[in-house]
PDB file of N, CA and C in Angstrom:
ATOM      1  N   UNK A   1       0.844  -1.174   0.000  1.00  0.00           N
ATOM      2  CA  UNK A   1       0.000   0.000   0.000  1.00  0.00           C
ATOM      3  C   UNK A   1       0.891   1.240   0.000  1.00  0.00           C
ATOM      4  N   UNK A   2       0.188   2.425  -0.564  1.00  0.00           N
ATOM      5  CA  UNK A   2       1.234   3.637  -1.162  1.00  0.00           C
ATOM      6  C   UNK A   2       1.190   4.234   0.387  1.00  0.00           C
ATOM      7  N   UNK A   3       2.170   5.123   1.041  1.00  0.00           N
ATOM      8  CA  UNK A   3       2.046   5.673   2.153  1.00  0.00           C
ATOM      9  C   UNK A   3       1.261   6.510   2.005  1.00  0.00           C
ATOM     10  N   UNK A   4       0.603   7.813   0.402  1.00  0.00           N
ATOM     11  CA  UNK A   4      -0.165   8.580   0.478  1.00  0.00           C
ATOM     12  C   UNK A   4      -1.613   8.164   0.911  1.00  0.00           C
ATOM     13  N   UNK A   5      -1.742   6.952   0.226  1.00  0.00           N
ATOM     14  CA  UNK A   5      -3.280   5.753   0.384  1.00  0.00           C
ATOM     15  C   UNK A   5      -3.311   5.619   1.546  1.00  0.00           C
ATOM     16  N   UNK A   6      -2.112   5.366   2.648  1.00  0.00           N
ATOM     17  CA  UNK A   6      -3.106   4.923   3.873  1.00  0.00           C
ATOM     18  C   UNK A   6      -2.465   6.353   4.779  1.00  0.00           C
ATOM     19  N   UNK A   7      -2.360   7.497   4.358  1.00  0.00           N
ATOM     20  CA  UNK A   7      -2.154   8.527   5.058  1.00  0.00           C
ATOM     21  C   UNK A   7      -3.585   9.176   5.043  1.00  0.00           C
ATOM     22  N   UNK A   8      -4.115   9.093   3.717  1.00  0.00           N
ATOM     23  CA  UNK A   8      -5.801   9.060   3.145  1.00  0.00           C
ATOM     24  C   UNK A   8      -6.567   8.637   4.161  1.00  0.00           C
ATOM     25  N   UNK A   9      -6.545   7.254   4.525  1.00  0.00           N
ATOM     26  CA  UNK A   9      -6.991   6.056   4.986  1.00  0.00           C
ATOM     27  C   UNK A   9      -7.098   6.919   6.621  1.00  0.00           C
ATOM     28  N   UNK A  10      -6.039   7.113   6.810  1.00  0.00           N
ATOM     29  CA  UNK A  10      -5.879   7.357   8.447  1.00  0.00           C
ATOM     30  C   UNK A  10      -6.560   9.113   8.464  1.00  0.00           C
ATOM     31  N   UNK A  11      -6.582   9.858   7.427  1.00  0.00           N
ATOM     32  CA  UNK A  11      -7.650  11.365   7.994  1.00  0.00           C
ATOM     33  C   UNK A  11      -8.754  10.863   7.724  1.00  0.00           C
ATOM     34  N   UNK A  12      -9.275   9.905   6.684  1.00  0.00           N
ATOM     35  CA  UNK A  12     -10.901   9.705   6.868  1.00  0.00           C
ATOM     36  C   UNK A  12     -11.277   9.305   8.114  1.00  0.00           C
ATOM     37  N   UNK A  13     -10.208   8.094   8.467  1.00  0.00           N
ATOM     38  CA  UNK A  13     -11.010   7.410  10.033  1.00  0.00           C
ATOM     39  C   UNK A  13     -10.763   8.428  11.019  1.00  0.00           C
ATOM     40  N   UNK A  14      -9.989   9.533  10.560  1.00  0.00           N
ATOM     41  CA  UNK A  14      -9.982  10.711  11.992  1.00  0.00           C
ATOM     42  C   UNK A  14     -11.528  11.634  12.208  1.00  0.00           C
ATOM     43  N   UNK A  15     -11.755  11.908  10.696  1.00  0.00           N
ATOM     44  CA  UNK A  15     -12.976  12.743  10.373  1.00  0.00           C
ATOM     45  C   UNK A  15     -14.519  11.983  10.705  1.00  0.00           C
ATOM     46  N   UNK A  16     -14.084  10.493  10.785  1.00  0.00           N
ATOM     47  CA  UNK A  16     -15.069   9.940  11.101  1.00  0.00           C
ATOM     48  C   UNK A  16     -14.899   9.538  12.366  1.00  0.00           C
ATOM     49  N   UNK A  17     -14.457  10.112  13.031  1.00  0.00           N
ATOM     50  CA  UNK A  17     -14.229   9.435  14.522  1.00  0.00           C
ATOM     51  C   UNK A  17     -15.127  10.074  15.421  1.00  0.00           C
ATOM     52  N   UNK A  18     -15.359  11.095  14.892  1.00  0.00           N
ATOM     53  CA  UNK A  18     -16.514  11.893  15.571  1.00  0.00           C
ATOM     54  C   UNK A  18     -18.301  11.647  15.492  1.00  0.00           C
ATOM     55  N   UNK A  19     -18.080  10.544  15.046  1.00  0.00           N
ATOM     56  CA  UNK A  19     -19.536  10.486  14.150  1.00  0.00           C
ATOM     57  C   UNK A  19     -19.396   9.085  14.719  1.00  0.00           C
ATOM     58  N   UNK A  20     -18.030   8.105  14.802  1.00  0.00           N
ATOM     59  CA  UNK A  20     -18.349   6.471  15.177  1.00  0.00           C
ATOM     60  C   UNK A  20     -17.887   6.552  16.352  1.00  0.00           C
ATOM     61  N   UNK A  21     -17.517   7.814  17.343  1.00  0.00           N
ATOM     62  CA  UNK A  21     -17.159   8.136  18.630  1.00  0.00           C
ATOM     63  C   UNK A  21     -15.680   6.754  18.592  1.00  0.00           C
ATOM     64  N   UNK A  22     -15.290   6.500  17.895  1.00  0.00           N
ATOM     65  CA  UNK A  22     -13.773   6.074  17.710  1.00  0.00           C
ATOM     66  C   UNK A  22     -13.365   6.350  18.981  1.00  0.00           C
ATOM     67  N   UNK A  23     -12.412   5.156  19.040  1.00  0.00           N
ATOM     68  CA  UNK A  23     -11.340   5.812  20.669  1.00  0.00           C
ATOM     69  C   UNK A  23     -10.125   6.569  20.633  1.00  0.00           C
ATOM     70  N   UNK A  24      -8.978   5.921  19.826  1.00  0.00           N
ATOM     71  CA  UNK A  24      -8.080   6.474  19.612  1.00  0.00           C
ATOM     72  C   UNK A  24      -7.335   6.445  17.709  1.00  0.00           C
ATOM     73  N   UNK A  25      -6.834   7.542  17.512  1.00  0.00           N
ATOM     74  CA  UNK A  25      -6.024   7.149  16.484  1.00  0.00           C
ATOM     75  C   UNK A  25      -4.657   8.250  16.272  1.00  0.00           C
ATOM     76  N   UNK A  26      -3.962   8.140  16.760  1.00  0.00           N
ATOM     77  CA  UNK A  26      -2.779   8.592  16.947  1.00  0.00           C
ATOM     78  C   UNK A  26      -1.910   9.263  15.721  1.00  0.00           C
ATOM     79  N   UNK A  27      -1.390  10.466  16.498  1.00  0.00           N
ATOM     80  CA  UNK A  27      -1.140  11.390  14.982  1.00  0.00           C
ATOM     81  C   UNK A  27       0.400  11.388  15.045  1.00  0.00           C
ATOM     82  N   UNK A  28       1.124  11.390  14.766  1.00  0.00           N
ATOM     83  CA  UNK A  28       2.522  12.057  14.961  1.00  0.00           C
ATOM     84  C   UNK A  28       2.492  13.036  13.856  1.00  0.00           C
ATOM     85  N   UNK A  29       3.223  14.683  14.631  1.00  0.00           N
ATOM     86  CA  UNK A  29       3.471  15.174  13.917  1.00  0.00           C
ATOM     87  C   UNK A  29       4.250  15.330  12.478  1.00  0.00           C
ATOM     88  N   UNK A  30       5.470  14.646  12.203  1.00  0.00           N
ATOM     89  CA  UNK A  30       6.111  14.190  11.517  1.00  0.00           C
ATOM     90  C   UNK A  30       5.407  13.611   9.956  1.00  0.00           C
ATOM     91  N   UNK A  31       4.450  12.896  10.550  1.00  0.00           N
ATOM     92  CA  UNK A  31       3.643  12.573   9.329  1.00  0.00           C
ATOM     93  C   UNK A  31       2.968  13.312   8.430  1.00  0.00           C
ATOM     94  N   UNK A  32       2.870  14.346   8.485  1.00  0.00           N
ATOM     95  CA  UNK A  32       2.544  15.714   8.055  1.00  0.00           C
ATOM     96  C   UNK A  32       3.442  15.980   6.937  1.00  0.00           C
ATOM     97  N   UNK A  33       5.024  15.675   7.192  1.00  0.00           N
ATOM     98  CA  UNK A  33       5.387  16.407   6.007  1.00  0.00           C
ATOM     99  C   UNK A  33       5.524  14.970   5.461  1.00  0.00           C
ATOM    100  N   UNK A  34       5.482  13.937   5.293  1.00  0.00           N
ATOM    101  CA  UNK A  34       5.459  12.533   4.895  1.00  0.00           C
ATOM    102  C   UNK A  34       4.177  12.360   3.825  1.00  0.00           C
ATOM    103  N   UNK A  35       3.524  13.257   4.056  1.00  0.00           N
ATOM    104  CA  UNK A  35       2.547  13.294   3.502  1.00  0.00           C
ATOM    105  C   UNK A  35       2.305  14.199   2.210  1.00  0.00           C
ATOM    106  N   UNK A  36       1.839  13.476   0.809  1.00  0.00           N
ATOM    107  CA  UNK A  36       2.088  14.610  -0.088  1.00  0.00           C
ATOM    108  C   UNK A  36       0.744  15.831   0.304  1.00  0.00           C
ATOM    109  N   UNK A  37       1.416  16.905  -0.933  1.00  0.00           N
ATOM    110  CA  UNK A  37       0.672  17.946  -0.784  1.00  0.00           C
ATOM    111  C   UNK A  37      -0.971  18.263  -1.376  1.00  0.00           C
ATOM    112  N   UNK A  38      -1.262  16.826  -2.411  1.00  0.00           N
ATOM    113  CA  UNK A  38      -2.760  16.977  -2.453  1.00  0.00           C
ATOM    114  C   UNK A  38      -3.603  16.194  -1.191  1.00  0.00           C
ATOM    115  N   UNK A  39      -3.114  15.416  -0.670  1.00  0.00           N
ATOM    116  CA  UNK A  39      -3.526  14.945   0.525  1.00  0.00           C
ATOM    117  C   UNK A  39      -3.348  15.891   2.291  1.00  0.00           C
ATOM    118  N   UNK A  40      -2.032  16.513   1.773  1.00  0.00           N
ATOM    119  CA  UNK A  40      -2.619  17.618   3.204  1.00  0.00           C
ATOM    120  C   UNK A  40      -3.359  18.237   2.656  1.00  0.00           C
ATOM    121  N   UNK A  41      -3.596  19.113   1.402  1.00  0.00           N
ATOM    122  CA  UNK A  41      -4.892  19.800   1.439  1.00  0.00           C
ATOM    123  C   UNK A  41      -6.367  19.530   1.611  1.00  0.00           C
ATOM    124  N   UNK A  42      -6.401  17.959   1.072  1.00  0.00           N
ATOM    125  CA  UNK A  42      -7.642  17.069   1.675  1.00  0.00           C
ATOM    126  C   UNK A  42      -7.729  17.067   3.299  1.00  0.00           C
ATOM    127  N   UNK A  43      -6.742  16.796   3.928  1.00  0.00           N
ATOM    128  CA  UNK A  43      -6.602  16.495   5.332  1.00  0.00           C
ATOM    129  C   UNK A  43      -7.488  17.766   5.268  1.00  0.00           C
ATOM    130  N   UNK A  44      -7.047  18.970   5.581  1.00  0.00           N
ATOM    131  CA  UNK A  44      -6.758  20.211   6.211  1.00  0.00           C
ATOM    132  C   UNK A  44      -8.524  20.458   5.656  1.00  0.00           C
ATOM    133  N   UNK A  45      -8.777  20.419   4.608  1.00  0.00           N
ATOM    134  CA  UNK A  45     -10.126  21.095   4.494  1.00  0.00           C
ATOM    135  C   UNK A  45     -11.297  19.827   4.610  1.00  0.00           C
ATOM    136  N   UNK A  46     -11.088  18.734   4.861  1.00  0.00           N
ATOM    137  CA  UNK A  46     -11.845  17.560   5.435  1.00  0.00           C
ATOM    138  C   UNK A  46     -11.942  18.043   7.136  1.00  0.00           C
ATOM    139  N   UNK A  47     -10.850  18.279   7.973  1.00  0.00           N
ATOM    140  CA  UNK A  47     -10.649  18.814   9.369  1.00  0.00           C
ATOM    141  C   UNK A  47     -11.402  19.716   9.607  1.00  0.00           C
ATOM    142  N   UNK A  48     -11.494  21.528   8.727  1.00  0.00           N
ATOM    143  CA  UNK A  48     -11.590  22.225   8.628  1.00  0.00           C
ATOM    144  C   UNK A  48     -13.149  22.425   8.277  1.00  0.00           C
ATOM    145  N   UNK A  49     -13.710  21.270   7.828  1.00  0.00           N
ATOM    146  CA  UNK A  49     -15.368  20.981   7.370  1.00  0.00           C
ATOM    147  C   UNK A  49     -15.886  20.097   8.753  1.00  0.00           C
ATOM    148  N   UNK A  50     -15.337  19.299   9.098  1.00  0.00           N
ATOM    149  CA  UNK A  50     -15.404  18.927   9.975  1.00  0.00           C
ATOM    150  C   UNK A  50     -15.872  19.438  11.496  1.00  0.00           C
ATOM    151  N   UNK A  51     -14.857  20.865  12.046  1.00  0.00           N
ATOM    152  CA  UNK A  51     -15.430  21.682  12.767  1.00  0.00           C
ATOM    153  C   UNK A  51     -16.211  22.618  12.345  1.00  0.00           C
ATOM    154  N   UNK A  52     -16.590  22.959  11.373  1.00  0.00           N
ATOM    155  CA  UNK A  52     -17.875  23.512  10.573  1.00  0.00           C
ATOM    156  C   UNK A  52     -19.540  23.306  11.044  1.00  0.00           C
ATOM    157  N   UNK A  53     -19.393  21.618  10.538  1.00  0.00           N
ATOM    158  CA  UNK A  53     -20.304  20.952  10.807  1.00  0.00           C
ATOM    159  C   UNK A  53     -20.480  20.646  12.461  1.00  0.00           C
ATOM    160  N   UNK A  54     -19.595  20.588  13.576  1.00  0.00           N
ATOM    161  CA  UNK A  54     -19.768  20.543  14.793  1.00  0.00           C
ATOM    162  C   UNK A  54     -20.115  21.813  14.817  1.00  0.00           C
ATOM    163  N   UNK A  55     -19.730  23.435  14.748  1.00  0.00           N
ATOM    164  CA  UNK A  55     -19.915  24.195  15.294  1.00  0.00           C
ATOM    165  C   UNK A  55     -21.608  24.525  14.930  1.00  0.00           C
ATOM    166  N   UNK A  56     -22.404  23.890  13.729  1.00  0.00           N
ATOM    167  CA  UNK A  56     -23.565  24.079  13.624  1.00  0.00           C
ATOM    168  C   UNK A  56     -24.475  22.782  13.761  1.00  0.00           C
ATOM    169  N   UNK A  57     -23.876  21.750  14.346  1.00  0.00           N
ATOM    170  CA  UNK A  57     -24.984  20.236  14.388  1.00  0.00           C
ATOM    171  C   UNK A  57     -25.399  20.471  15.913  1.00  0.00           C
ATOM    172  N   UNK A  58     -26.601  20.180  15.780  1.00  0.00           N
ATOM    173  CA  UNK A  58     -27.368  20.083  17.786  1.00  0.00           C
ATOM    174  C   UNK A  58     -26.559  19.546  18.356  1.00  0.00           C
ATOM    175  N   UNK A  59     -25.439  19.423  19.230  1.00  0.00           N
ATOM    176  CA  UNK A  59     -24.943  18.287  20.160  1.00  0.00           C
ATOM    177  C   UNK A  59     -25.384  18.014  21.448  1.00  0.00           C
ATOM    178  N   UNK A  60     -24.693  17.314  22.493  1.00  0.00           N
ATOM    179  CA  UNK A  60     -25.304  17.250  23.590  1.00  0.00           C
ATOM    180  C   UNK A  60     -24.712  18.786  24.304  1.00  0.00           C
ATOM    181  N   UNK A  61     -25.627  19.119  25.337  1.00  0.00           N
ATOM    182  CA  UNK A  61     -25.190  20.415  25.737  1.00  0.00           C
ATOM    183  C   UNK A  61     -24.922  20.444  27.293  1.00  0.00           C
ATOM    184  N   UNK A  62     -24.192  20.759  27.671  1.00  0.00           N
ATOM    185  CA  UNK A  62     -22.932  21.151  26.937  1.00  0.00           C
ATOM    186  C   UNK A  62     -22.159  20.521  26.417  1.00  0.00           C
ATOM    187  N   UNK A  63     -21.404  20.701  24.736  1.00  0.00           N
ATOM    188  CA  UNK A  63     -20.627  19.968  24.330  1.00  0.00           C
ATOM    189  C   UNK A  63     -19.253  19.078  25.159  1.00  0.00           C
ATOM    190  N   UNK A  64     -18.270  18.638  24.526  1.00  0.00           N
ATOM    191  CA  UNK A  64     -17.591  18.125  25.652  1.00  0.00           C
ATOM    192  C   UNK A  64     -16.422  19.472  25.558  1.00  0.00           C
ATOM    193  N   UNK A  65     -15.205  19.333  26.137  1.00  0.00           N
ATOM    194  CA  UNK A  65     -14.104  20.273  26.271  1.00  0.00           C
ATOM    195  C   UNK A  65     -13.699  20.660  24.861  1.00  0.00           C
ATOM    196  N   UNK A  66     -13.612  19.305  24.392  1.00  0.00           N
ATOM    197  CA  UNK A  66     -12.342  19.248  22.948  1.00  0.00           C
ATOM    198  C   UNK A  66     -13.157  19.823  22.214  1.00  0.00           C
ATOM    199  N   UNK A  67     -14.175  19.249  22.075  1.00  0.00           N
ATOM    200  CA  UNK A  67     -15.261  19.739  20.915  1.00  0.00           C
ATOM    201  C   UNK A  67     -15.089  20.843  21.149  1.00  0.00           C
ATOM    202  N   UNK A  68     -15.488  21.887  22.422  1.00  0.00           N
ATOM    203  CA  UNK A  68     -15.417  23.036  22.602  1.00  0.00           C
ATOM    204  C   UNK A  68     -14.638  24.098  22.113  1.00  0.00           C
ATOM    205  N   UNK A  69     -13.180  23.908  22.079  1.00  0.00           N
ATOM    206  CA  UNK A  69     -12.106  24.179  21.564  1.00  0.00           C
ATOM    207  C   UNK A  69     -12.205  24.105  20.040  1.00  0.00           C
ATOM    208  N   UNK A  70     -12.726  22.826  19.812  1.00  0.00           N
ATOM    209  CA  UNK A  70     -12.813  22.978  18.179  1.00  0.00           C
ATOM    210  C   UNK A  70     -13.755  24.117  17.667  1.00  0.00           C
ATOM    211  N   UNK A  71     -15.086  23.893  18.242  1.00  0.00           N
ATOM    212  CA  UNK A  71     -16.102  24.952  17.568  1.00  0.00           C
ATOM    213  C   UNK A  71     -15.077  26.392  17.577  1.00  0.00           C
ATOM    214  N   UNK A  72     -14.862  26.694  19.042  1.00  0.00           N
ATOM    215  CA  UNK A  72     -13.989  27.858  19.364  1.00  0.00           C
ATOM    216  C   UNK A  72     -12.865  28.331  18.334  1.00  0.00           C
ATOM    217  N   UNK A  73     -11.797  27.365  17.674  1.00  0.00           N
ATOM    218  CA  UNK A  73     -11.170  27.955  16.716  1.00  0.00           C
ATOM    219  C   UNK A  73     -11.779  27.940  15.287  1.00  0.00           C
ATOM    220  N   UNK A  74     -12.602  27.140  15.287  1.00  0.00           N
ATOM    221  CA  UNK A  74     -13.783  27.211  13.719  1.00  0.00           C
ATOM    222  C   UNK A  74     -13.907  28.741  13.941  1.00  0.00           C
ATOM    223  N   UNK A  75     -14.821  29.414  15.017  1.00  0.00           N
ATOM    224  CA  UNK A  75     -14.786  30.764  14.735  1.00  0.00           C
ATOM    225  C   UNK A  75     -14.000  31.658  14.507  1.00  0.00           C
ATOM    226  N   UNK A  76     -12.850  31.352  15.390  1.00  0.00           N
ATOM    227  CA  UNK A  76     -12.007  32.339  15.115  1.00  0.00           C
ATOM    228  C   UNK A  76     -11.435  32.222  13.425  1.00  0.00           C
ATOM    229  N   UNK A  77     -10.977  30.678  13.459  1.00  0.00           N
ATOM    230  CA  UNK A  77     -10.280  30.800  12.090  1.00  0.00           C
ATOM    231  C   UNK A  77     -11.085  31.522  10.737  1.00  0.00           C
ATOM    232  N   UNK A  78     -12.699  31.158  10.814  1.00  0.00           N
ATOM    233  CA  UNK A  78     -13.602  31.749  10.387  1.00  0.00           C
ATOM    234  C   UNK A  78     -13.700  33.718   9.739  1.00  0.00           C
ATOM    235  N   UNK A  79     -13.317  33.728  11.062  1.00  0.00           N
ATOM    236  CA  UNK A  79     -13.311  35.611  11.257  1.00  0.00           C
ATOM    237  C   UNK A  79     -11.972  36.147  10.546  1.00  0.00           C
ATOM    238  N   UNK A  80     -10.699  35.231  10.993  1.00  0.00           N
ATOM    239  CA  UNK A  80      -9.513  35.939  10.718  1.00  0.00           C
ATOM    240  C   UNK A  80      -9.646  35.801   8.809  1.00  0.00           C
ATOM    241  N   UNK A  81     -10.318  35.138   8.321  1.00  0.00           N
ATOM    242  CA  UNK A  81     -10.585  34.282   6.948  1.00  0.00           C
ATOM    243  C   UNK A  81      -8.728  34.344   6.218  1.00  0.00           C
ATOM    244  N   UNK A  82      -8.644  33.576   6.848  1.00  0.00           N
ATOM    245  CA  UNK A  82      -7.416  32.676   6.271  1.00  0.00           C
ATOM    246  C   UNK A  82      -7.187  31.973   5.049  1.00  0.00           C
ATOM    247  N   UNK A  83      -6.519  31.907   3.857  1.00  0.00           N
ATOM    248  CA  UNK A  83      -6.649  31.196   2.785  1.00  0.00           C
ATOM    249  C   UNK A  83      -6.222  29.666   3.357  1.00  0.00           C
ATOM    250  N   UNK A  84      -6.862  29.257   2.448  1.00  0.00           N
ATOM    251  CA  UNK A  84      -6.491  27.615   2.907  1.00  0.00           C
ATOM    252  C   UNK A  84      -4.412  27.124   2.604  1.00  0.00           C
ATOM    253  N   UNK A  85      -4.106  28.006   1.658  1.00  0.00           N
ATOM    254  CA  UNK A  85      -2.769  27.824   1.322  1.00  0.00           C
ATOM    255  C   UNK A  85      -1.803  28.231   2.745  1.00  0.00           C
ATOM    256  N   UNK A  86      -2.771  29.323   3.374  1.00  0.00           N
ATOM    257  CA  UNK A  86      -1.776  29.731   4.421  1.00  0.00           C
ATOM    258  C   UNK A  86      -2.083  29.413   5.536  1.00  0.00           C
ATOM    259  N   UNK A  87      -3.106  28.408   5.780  1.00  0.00           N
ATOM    260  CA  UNK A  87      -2.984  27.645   6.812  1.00  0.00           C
ATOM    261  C   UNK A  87      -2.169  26.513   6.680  1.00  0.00           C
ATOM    262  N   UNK A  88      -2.113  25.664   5.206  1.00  0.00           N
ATOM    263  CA  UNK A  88      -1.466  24.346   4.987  1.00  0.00           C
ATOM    264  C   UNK A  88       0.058  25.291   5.460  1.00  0.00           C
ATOM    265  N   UNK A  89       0.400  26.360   5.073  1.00  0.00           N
ATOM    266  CA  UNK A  89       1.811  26.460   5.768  1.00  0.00           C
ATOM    267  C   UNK A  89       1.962  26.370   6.686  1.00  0.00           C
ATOM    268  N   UNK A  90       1.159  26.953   7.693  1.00  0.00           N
ATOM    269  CA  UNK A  90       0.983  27.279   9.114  1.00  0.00           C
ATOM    270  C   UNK A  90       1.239  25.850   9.882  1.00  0.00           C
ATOM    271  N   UNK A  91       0.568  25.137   9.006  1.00  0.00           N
ATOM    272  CA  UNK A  91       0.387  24.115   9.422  1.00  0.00           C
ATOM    273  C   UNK A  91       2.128  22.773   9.380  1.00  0.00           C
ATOM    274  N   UNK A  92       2.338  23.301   8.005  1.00  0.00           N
ATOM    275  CA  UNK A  92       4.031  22.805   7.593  1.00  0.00           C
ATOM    276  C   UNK A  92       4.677  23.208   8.681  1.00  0.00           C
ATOM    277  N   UNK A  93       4.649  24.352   8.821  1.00  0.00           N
ATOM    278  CA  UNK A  93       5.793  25.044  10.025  1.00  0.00           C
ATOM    279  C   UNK A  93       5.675  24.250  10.816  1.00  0.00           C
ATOM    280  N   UNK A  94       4.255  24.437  11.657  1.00  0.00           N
ATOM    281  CA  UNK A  94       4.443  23.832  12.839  1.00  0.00           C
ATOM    282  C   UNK A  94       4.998  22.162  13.045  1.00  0.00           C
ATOM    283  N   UNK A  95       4.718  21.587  11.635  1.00  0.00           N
ATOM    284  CA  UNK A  95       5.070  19.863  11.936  1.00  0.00           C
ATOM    285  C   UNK A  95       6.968  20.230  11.897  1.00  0.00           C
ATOM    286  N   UNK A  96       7.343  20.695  11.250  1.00  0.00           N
ATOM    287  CA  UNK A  96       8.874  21.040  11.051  1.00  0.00           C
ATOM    288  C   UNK A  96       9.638  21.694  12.648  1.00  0.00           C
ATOM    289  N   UNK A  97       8.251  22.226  12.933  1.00  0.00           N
ATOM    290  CA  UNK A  97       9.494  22.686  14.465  1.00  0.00           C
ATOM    291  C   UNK A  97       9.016  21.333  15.485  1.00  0.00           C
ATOM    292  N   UNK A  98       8.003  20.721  15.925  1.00  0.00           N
ATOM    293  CA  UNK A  98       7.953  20.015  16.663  1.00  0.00           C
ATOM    294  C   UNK A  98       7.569  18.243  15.635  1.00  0.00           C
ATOM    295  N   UNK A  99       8.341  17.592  15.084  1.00  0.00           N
ATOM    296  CA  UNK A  99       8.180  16.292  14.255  1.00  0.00           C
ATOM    297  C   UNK A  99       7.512  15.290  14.880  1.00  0.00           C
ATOM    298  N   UNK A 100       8.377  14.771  16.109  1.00  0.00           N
ATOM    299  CA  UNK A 100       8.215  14.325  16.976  1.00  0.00           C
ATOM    300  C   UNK A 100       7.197  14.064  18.024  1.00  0.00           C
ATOM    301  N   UNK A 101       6.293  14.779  18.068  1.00  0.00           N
ATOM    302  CA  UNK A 101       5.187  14.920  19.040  1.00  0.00           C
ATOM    303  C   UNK A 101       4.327  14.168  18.839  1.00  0.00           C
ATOM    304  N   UNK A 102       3.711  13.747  19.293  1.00  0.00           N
ATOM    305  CA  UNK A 102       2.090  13.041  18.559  1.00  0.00           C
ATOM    306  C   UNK A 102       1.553  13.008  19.511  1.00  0.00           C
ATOM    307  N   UNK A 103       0.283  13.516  18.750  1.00  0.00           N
ATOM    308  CA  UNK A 103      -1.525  13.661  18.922  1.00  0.00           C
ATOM    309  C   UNK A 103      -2.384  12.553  19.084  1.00  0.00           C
ATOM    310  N   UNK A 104      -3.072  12.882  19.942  1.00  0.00           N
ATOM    311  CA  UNK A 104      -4.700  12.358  19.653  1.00  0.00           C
ATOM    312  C   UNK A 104      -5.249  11.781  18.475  1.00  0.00           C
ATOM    313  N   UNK A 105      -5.330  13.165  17.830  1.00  0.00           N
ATOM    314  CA  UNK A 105      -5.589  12.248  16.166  1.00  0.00           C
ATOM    315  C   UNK A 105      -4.873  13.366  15.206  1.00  0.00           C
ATOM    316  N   UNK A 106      -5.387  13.443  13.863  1.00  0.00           N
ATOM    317  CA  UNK A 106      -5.277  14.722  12.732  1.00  0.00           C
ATOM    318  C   UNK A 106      -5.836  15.583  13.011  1.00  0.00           C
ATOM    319  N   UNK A 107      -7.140  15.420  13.328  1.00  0.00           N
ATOM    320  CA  UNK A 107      -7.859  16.860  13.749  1.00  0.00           C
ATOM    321  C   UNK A 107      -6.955  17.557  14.996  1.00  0.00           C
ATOM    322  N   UNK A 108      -6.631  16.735  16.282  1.00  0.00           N
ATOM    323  CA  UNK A 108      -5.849  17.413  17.272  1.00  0.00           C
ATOM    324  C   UNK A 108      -4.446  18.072  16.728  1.00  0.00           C
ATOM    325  N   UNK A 109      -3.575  17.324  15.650  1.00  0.00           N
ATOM    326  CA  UNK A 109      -2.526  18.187  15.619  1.00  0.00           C
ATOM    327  C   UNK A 109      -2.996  19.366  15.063  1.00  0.00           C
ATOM    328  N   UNK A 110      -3.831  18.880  14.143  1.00  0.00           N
ATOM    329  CA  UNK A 110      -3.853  20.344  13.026  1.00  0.00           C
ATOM    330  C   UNK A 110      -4.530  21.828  14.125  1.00  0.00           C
ATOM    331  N   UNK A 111      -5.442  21.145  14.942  1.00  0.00           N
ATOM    332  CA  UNK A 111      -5.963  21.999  15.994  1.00  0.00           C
ATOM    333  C   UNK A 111      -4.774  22.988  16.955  1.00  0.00           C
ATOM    334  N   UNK A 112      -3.999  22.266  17.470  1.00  0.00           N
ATOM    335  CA  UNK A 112      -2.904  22.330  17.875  1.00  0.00           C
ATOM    336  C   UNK A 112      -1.906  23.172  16.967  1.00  0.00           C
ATOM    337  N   UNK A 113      -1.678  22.836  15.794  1.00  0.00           N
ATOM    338  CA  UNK A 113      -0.801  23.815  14.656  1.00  0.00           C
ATOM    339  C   UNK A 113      -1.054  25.396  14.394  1.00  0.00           C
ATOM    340  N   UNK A 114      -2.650  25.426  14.293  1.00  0.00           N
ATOM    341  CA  UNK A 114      -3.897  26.641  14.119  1.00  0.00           C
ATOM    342  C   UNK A 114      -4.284  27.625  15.436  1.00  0.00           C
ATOM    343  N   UNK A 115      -3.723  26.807  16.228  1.00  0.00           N
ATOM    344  CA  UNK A 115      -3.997  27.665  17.550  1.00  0.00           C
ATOM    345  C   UNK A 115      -3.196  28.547  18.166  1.00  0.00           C
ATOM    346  N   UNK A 116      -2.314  28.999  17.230  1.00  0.00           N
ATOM    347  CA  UNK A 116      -1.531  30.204  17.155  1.00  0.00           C
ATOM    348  C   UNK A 116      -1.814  31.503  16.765  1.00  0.00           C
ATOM    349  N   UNK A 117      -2.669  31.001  15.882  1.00  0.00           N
ATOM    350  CA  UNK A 117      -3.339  32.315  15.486  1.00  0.00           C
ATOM    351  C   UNK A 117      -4.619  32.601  16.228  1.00  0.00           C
ATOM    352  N   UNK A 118      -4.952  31.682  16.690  1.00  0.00           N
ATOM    353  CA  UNK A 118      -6.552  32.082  17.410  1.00  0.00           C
ATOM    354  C   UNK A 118      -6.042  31.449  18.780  1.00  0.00           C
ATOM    355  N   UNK A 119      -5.058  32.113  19.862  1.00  0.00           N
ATOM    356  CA  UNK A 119      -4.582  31.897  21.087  1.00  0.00           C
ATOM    357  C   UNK A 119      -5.847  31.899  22.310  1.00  0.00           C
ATOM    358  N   UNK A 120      -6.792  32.470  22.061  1.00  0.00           N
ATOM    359  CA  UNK A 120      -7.964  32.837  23.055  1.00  0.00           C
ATOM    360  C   UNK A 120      -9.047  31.711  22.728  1.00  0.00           C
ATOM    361  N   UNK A 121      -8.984  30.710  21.883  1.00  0.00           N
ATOM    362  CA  UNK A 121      -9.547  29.708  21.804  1.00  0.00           C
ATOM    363  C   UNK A 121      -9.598  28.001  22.371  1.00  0.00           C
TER     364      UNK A 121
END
């Protein structure tokens, strides 16, 4: 199997983890730049639709923490209106200074990468 195919493989089951309440799926940062560049842009705007759709679906109320955080930078990132090119950098940078780290899932690093610009979230 191609590493781009199951790099694919591993943001769908992240995007759907919220929906099959999934337990874990583990991100390392590093994999980010391992990853080609039509597939981070899938990642990033699959993620990016993702808290979209949480920040406007009924959930239970009060949502949980994480979720919280997510809706929270959906808005902000929302407001600052960011091109998608200059978040995928934002997003490069950040896997390049910390490689090593790993996440929760894709949605958490990328959350984690983005939350520089929206610090109050």
């Amino acid at each position: 199997m191609r590493p781009s195919r199951l790099l694919l493989g591993l943001a769908l089951c992240t995007l759907a983890a919220h929906e099959a309440h999934a337990e874990r799926i583990f991100y390392r940062s590093g994999m980010w730049l391992e990853t080609s560049a039509p597939v981070q842009h899938l990642s990033l705007l699959g993620v990016l639709q993702a808290w979209e759709r949480l920040a406007r679906a009924p959930g239970p109320d009060p949502l949980p923490v994480r979720y919280r955080a997510f809706v929270g930078l959906h808005h902000c990132l929302a407001a600052r209106g960011e091109s998608t090119p200059a978040l995928l950098d934002r997003v490069t940078l950040f896997s390049l200074r910390r490689p090593d780290r790993t996440y929760y899932s894709l949605t958490d690093f990328i959350a984690e990468a983005l939350r520089e610009l929206c610090p109050e979230s």
